[in-house]
PDB file of N, CA and C in Angstrom:
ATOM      1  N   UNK A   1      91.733 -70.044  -6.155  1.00  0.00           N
ATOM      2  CA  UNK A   1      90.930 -69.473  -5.092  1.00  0.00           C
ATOM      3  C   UNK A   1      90.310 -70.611  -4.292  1.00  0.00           C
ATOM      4  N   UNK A   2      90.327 -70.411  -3.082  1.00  0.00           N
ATOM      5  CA  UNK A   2      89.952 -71.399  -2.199  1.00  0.00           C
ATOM      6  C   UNK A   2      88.278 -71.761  -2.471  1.00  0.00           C
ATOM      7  N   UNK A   3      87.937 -72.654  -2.141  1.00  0.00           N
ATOM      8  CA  UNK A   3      86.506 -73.172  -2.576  1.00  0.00           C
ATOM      9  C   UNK A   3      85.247 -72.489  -1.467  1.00  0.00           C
ATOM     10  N   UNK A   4      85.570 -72.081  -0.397  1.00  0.00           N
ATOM     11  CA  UNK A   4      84.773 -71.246   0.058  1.00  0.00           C
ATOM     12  C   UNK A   4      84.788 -69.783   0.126  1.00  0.00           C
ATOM     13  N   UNK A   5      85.779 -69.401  -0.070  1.00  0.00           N
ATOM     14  CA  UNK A   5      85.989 -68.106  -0.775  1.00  0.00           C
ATOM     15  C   UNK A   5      84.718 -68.282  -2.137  1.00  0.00           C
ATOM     16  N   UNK A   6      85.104 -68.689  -3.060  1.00  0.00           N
ATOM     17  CA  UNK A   6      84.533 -68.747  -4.333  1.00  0.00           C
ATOM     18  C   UNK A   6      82.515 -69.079  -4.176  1.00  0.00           C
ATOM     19  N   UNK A   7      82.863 -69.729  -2.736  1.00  0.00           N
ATOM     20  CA  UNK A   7      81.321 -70.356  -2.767  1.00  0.00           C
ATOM     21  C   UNK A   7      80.443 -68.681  -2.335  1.00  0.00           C
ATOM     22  N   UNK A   8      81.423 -67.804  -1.435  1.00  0.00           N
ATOM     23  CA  UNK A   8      80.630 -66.815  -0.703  1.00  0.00           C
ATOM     24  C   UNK A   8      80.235 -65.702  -1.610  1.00  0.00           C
ATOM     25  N   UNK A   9      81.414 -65.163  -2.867  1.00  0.00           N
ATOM     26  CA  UNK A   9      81.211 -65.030  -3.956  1.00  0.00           C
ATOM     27  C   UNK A   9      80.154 -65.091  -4.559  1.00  0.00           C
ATOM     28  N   UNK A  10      79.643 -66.210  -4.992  1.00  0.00           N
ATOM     29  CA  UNK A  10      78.076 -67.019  -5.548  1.00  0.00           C
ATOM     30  C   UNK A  10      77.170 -66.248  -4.821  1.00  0.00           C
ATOM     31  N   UNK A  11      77.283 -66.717  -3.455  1.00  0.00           N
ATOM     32  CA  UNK A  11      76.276 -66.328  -2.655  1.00  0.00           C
ATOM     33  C   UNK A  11      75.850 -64.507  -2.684  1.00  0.00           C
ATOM     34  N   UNK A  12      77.044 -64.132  -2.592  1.00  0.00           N
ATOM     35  CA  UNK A  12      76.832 -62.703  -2.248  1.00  0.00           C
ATOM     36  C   UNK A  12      76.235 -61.628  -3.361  1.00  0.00           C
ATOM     37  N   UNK A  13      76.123 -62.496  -4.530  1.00  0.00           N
ATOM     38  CA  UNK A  13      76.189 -62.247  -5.808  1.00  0.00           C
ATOM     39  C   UNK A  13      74.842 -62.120  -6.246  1.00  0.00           C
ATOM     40  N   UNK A  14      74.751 -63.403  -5.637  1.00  0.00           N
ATOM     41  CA  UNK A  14      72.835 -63.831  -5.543  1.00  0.00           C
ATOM     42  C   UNK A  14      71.936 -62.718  -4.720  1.00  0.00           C
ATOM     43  N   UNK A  15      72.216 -62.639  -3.784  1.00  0.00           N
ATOM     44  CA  UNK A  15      71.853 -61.837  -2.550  1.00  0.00           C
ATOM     45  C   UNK A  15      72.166 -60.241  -3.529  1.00  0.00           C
ATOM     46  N   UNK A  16      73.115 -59.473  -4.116  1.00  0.00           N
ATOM     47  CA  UNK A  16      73.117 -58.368  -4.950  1.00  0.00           C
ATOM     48  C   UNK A  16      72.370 -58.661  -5.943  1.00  0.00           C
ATOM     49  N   UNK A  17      72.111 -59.357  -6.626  1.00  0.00           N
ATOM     50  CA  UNK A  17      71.077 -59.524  -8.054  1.00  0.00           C
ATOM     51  C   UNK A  17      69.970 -59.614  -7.314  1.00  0.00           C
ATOM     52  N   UNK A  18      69.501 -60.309  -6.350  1.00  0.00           N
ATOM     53  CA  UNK A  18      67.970 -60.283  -5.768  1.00  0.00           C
ATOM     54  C   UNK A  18      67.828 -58.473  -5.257  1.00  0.00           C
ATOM     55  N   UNK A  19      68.176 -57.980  -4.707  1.00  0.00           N
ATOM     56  CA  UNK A  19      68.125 -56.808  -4.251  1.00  0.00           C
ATOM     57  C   UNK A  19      68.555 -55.682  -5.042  1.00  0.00           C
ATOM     58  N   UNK A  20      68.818 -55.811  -6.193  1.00  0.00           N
ATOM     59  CA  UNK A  20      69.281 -54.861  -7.189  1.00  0.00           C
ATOM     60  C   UNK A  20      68.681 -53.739  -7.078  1.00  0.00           C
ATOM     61  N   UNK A  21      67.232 -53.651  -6.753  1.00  0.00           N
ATOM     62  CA  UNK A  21      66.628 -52.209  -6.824  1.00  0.00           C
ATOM     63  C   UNK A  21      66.631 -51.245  -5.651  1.00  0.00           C
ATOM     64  N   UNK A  22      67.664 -52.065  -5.012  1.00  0.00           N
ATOM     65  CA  UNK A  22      67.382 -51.056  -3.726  1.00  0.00           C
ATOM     66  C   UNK A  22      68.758 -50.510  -3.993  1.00  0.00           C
ATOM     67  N   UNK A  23      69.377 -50.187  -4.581  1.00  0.00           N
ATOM     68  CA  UNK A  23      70.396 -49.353  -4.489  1.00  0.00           C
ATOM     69  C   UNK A  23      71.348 -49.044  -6.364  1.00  0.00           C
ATOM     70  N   UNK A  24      72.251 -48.103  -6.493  1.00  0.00           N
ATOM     71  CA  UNK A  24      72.213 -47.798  -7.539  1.00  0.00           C
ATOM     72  C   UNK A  24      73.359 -48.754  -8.067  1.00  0.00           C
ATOM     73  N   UNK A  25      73.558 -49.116  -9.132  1.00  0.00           N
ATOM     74  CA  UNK A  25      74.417 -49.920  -9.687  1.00  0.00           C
ATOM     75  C   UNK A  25      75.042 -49.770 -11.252  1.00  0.00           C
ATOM     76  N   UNK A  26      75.776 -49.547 -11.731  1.00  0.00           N
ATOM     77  CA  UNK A  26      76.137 -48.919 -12.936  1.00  0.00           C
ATOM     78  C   UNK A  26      75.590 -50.243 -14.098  1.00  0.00           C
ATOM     79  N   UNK A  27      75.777 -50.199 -15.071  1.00  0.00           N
ATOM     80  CA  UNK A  27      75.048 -51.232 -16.381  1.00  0.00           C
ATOM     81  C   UNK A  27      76.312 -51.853 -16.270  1.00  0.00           C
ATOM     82  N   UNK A  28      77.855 -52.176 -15.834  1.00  0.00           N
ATOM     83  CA  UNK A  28      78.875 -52.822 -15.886  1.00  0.00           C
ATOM     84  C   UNK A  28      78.647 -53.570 -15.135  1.00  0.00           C
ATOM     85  N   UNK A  29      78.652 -52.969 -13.542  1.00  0.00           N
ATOM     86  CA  UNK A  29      78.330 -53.966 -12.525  1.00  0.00           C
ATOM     87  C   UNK A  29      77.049 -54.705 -12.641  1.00  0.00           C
ATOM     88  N   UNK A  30      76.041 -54.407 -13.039  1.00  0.00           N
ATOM     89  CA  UNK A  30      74.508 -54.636 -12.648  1.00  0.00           C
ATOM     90  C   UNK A  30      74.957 -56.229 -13.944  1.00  0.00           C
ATOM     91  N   UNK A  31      75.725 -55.844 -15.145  1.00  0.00           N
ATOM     92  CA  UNK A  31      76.177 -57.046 -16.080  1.00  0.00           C
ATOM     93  C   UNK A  31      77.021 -58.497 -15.064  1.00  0.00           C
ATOM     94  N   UNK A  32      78.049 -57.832 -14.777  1.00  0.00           N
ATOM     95  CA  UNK A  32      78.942 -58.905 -14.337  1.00  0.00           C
ATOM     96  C   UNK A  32      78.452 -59.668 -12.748  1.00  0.00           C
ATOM     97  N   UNK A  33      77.366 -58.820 -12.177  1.00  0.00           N
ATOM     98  CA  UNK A  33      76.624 -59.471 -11.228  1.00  0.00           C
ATOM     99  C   UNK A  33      75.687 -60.731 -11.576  1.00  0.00           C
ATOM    100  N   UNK A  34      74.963 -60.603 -12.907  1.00  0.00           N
ATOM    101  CA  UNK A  34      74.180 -61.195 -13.403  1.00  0.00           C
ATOM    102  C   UNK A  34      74.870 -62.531 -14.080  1.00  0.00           C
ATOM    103  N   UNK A  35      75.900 -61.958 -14.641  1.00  0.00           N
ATOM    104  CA  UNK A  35      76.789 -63.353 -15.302  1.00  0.00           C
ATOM    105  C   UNK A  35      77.425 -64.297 -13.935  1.00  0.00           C
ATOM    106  N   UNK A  36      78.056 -63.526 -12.634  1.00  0.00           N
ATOM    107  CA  UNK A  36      78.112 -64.404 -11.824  1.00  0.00           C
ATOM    108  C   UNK A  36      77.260 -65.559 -11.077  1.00  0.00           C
ATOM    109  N   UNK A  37      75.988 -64.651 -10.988  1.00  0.00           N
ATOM    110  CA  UNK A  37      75.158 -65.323 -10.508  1.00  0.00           C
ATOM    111  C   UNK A  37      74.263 -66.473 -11.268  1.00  0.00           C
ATOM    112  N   UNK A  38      74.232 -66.246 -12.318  1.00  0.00           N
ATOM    113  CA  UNK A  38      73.687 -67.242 -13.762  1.00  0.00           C
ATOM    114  C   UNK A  38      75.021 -68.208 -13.317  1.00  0.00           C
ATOM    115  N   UNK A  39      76.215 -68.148 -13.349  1.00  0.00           N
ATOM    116  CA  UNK A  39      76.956 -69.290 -13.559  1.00  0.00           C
ATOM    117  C   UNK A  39      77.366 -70.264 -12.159  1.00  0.00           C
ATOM    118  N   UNK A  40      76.535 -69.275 -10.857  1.00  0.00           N
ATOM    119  CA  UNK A  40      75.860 -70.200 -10.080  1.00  0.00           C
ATOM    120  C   UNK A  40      75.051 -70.949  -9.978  1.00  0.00           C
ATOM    121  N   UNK A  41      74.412 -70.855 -10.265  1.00  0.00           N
ATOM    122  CA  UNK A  41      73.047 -71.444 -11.217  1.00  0.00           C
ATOM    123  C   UNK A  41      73.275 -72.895 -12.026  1.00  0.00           C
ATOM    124  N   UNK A  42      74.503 -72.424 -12.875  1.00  0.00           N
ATOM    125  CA  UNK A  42      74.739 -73.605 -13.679  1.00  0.00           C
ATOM    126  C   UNK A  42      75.966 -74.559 -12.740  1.00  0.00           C
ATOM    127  N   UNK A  43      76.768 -74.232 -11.621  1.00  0.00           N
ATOM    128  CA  UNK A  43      77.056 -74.657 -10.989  1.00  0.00           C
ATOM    129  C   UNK A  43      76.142 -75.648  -9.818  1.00  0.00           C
ATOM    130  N   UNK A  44      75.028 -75.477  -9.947  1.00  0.00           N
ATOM    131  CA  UNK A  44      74.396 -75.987  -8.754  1.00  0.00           C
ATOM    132  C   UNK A  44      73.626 -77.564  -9.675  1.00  0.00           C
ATOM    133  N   UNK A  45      73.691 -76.965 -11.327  1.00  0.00           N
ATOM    134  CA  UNK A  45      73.171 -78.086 -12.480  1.00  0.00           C
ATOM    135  C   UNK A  45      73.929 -78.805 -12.437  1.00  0.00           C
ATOM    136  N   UNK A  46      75.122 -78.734 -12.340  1.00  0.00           N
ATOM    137  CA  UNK A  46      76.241 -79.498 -12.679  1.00  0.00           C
ATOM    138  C   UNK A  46      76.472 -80.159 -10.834  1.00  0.00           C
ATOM    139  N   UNK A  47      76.028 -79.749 -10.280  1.00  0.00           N
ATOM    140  CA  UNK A  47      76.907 -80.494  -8.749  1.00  0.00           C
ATOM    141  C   UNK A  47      75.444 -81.682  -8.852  1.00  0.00           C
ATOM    142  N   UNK A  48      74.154 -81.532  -8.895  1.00  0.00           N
ATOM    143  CA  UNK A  48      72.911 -82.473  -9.220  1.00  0.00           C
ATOM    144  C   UNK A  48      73.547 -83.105  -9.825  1.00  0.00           C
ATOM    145  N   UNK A  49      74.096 -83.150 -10.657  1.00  0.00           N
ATOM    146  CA  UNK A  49      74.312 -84.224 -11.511  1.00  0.00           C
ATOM    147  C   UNK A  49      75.667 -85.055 -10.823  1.00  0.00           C
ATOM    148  N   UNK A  50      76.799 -84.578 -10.362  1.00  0.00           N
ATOM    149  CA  UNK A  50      77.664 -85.055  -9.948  1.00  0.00           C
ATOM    150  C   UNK A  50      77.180 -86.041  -8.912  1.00  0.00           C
ATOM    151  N   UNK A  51      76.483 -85.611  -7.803  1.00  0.00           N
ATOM    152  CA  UNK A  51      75.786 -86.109  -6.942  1.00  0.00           C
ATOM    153  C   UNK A  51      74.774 -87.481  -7.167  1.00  0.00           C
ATOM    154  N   UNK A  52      74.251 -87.122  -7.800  1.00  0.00           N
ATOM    155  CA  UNK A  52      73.553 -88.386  -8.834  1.00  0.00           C
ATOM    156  C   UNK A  52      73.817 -89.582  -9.342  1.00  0.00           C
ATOM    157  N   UNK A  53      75.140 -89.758  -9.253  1.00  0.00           N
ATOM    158  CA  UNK A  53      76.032 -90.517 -10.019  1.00  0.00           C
ATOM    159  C   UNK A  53      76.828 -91.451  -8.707  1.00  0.00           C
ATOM    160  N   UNK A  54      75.937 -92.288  -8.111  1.00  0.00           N
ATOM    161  CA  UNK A  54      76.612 -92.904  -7.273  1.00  0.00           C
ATOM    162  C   UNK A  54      77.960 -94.268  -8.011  1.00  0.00           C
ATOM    163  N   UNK A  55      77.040 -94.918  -8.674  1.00  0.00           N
ATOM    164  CA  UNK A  55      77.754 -95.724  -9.963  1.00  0.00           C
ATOM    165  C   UNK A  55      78.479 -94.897 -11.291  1.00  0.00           C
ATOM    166  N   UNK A  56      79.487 -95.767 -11.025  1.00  0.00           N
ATOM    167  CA  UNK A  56      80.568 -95.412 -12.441  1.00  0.00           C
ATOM    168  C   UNK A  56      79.200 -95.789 -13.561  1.00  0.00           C
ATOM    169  N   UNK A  57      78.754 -96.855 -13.741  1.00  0.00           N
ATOM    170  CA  UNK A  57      77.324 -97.375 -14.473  1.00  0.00           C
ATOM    171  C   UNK A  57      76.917 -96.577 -15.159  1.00  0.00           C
ATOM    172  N   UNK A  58      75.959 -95.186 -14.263  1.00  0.00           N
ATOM    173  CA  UNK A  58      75.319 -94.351 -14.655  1.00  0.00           C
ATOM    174  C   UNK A  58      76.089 -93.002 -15.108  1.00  0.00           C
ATOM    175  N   UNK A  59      77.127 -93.322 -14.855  1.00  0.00           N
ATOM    176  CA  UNK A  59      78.225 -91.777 -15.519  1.00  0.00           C
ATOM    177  C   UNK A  59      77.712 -91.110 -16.917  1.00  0.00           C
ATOM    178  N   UNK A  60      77.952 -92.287 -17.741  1.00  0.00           N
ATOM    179  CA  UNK A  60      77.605 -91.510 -19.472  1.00  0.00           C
ATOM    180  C   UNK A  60      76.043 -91.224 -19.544  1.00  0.00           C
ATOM    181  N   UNK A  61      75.207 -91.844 -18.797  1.00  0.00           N
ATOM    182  CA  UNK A  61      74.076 -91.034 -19.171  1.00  0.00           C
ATOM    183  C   UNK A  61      73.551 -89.874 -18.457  1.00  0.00           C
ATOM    184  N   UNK A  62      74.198 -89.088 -17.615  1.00  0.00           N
ATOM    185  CA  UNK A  62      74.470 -88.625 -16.537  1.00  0.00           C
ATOM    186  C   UNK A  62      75.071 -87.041 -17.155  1.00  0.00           C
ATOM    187  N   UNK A  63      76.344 -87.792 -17.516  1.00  0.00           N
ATOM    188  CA  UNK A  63      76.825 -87.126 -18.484  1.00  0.00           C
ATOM    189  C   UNK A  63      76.266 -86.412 -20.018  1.00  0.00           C
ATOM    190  N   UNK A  64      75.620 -87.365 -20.331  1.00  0.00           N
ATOM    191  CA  UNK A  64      74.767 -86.666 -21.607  1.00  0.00           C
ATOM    192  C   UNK A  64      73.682 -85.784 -21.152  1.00  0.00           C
ATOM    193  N   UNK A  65      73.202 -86.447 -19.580  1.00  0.00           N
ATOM    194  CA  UNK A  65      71.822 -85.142 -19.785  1.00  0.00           C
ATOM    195  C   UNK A  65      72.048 -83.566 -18.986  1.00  0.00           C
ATOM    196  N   UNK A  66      73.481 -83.823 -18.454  1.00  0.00           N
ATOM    197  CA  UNK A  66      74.206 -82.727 -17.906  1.00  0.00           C
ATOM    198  C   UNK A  66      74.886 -81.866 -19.325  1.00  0.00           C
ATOM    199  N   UNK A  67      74.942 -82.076 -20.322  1.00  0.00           N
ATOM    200  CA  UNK A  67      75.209 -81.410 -21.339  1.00  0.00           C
ATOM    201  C   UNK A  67      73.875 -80.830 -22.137  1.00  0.00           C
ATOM    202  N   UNK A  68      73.398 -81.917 -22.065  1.00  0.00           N
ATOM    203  CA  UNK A  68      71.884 -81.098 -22.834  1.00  0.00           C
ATOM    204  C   UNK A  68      71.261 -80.244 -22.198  1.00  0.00           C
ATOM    205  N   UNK A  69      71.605 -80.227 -20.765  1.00  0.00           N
ATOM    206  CA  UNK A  69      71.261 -78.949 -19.675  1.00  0.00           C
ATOM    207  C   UNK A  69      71.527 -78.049 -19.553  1.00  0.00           C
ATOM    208  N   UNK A  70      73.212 -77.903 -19.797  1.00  0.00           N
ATOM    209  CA  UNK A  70      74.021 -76.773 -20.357  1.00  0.00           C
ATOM    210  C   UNK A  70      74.247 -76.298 -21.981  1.00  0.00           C
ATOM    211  N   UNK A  71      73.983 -77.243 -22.333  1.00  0.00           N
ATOM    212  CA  UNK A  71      73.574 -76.578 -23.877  1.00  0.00           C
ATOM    213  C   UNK A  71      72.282 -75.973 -24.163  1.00  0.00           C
ATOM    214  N   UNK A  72      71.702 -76.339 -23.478  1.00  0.00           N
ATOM    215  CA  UNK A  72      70.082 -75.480 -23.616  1.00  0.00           C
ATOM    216  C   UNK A  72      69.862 -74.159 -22.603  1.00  0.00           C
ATOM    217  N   UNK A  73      71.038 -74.309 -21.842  1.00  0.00           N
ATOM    218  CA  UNK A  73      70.882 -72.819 -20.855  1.00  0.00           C
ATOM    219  C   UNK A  73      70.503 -71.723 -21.595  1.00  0.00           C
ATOM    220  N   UNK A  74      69.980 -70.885 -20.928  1.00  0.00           N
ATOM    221  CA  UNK A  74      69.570 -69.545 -21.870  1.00  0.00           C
ATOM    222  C   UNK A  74      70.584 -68.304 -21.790  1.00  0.00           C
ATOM    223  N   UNK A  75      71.153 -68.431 -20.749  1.00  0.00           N
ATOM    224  CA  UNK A  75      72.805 -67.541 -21.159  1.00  0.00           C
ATOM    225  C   UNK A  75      73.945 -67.975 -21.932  1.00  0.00           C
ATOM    226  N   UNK A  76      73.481 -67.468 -23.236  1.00  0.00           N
ATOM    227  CA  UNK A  76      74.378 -68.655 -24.437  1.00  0.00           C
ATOM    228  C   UNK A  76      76.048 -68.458 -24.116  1.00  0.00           C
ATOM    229  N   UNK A  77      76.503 -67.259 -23.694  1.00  0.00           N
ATOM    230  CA  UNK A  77      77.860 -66.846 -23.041  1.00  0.00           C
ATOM    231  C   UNK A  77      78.073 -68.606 -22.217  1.00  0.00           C
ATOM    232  N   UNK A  78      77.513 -68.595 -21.246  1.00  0.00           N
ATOM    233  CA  UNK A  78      77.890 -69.572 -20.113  1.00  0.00           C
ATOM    234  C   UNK A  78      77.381 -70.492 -20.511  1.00  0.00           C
ATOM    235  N   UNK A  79      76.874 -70.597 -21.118  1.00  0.00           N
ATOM    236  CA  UNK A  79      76.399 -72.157 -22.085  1.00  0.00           C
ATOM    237  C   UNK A  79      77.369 -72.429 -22.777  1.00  0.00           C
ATOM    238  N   UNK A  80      78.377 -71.802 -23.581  1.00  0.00           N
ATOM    239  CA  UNK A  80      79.502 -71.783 -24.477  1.00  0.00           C
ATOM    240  C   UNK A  80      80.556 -72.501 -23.206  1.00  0.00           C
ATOM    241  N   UNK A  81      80.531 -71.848 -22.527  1.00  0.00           N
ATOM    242  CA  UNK A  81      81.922 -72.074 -22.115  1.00  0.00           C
ATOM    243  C   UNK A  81      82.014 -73.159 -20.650  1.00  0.00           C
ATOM    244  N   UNK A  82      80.734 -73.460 -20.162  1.00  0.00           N
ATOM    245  CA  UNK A  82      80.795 -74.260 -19.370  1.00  0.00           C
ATOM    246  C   UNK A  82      80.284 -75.959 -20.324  1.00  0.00           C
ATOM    247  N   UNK A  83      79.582 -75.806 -21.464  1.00  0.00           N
ATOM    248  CA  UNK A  83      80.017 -77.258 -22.245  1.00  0.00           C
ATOM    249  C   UNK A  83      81.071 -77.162 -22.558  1.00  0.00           C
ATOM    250  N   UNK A  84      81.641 -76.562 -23.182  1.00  0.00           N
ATOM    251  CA  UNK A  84      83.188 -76.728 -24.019  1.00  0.00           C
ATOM    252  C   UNK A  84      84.105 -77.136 -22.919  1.00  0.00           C
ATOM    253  N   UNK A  85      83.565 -76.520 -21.271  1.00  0.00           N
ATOM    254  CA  UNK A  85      84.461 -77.576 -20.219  1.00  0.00           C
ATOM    255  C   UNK A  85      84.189 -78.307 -20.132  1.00  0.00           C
ATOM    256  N   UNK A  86      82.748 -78.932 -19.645  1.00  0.00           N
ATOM    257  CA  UNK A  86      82.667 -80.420 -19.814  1.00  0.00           C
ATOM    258  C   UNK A  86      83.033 -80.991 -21.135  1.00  0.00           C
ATOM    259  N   UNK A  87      83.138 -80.750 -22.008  1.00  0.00           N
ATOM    260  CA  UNK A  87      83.136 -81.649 -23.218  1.00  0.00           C
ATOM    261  C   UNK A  87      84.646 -82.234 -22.657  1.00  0.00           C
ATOM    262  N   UNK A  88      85.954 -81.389 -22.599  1.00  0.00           N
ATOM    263  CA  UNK A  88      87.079 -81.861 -21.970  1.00  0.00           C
ATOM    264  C   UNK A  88      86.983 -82.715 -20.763  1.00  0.00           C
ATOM    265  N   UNK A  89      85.949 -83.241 -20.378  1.00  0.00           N
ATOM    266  CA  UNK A  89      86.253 -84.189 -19.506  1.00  0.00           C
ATOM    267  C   UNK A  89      85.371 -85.646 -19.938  1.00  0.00           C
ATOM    268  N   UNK A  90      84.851 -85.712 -20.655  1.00  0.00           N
ATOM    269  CA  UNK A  90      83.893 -86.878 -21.662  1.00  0.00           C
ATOM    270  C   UNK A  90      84.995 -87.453 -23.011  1.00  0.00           C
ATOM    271  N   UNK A  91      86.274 -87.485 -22.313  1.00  0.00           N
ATOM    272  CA  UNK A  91      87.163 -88.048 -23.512  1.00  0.00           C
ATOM    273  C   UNK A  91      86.965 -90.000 -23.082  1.00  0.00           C
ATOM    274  N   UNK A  92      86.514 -90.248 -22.100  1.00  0.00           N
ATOM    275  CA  UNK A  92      86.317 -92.044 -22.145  1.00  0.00           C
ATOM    276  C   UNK A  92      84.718 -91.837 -22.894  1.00  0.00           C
ATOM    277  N   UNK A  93      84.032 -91.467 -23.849  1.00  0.00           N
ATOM    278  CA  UNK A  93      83.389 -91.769 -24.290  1.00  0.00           C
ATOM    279  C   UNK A  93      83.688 -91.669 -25.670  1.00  0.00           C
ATOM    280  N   UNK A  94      83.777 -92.504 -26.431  1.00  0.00           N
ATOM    281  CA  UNK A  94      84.323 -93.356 -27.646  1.00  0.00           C
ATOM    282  C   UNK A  94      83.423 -93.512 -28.334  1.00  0.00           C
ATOM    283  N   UNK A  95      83.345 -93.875 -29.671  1.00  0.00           N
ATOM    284  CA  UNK A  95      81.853 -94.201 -30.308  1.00  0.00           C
ATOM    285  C   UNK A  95      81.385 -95.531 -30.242  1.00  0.00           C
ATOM    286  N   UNK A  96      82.141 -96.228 -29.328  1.00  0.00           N
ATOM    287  CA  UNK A  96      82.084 -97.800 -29.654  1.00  0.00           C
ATOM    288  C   UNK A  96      80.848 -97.644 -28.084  1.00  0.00           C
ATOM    289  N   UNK A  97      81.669 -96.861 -26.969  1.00  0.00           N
ATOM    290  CA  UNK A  97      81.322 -96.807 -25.877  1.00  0.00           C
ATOM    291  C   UNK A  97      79.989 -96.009 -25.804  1.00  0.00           C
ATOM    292  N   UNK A  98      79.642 -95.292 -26.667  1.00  0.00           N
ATOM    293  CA  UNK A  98      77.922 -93.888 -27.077  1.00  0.00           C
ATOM    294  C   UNK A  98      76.889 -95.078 -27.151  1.00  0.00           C
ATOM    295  N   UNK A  99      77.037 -95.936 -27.734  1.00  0.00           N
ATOM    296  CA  UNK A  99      76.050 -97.038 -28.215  1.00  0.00           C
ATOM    297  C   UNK A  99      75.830 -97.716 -26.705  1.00  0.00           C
ATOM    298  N   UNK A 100      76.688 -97.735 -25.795  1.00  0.00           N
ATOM    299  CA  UNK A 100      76.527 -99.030 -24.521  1.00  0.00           C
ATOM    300  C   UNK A 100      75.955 -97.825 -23.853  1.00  0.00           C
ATOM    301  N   UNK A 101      75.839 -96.735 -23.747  1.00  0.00           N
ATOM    302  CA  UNK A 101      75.434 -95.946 -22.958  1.00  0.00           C
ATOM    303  C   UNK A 101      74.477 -95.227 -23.027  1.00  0.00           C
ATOM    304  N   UNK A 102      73.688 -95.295 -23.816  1.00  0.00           N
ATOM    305  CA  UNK A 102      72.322 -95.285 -25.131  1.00  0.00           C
ATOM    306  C   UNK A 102      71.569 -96.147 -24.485  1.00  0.00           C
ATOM    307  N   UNK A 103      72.031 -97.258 -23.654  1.00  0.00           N
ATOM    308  CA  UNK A 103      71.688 -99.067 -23.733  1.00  0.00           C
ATOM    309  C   UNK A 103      71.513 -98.944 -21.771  1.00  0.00           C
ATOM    310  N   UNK A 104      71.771 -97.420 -21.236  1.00  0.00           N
ATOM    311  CA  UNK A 104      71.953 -97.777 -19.515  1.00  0.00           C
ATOM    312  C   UNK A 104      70.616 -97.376 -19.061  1.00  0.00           C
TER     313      UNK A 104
END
């Protein structure tokens, strides 16, 4: 899906969860509105951090506190599954390499 497609999505999602009471919504939808919009949310944690990271330098610690961000989310669903993606992308961190980056 194209990236602004997906972005309007977010948005529109947000905009239905803020306004929820003005109109009727079944407990399915009123669910999968809420999970979209929470994982906007954690999308906007994760782009801070991308952004942040002007230096390769500061990557791994960057990286660690972008996980402890998403591991502590309070929608444990999207906490599950958006670390277990990042974790797949933290394969240059090595145990030799945890210690130098402990050290930034």
């Amino acid at each position: 899906m194209h990236r602004a497609r997906w972005l309007t999505k977010v948005l529109y999602s947000l905009k239905i969860w803020l306004f929820r009471g003005q109109f009727k919504m079944s407990n399915h939808e009123e669910k999968g509105i809420r999970e979209i919009a929470a994982f906007g949310v954690v999308v906007y944690v994760y782009l801070k951090a991308w952004i942040m990271t002007p230096l390769a330098v500061e990557a791994p610690l960057n990286d660690f506190q972008l996980m402890t961000q998403l591991l502590g989310y309070p929608e444990a669903k999207i906490s599950a599954v958006t670390s277990k993606k990042l974790g797949m992308y933290l394969w240059y961190l090595s145990e030799e390499l945890v210690t130098m980056a402990l050290f930034d």
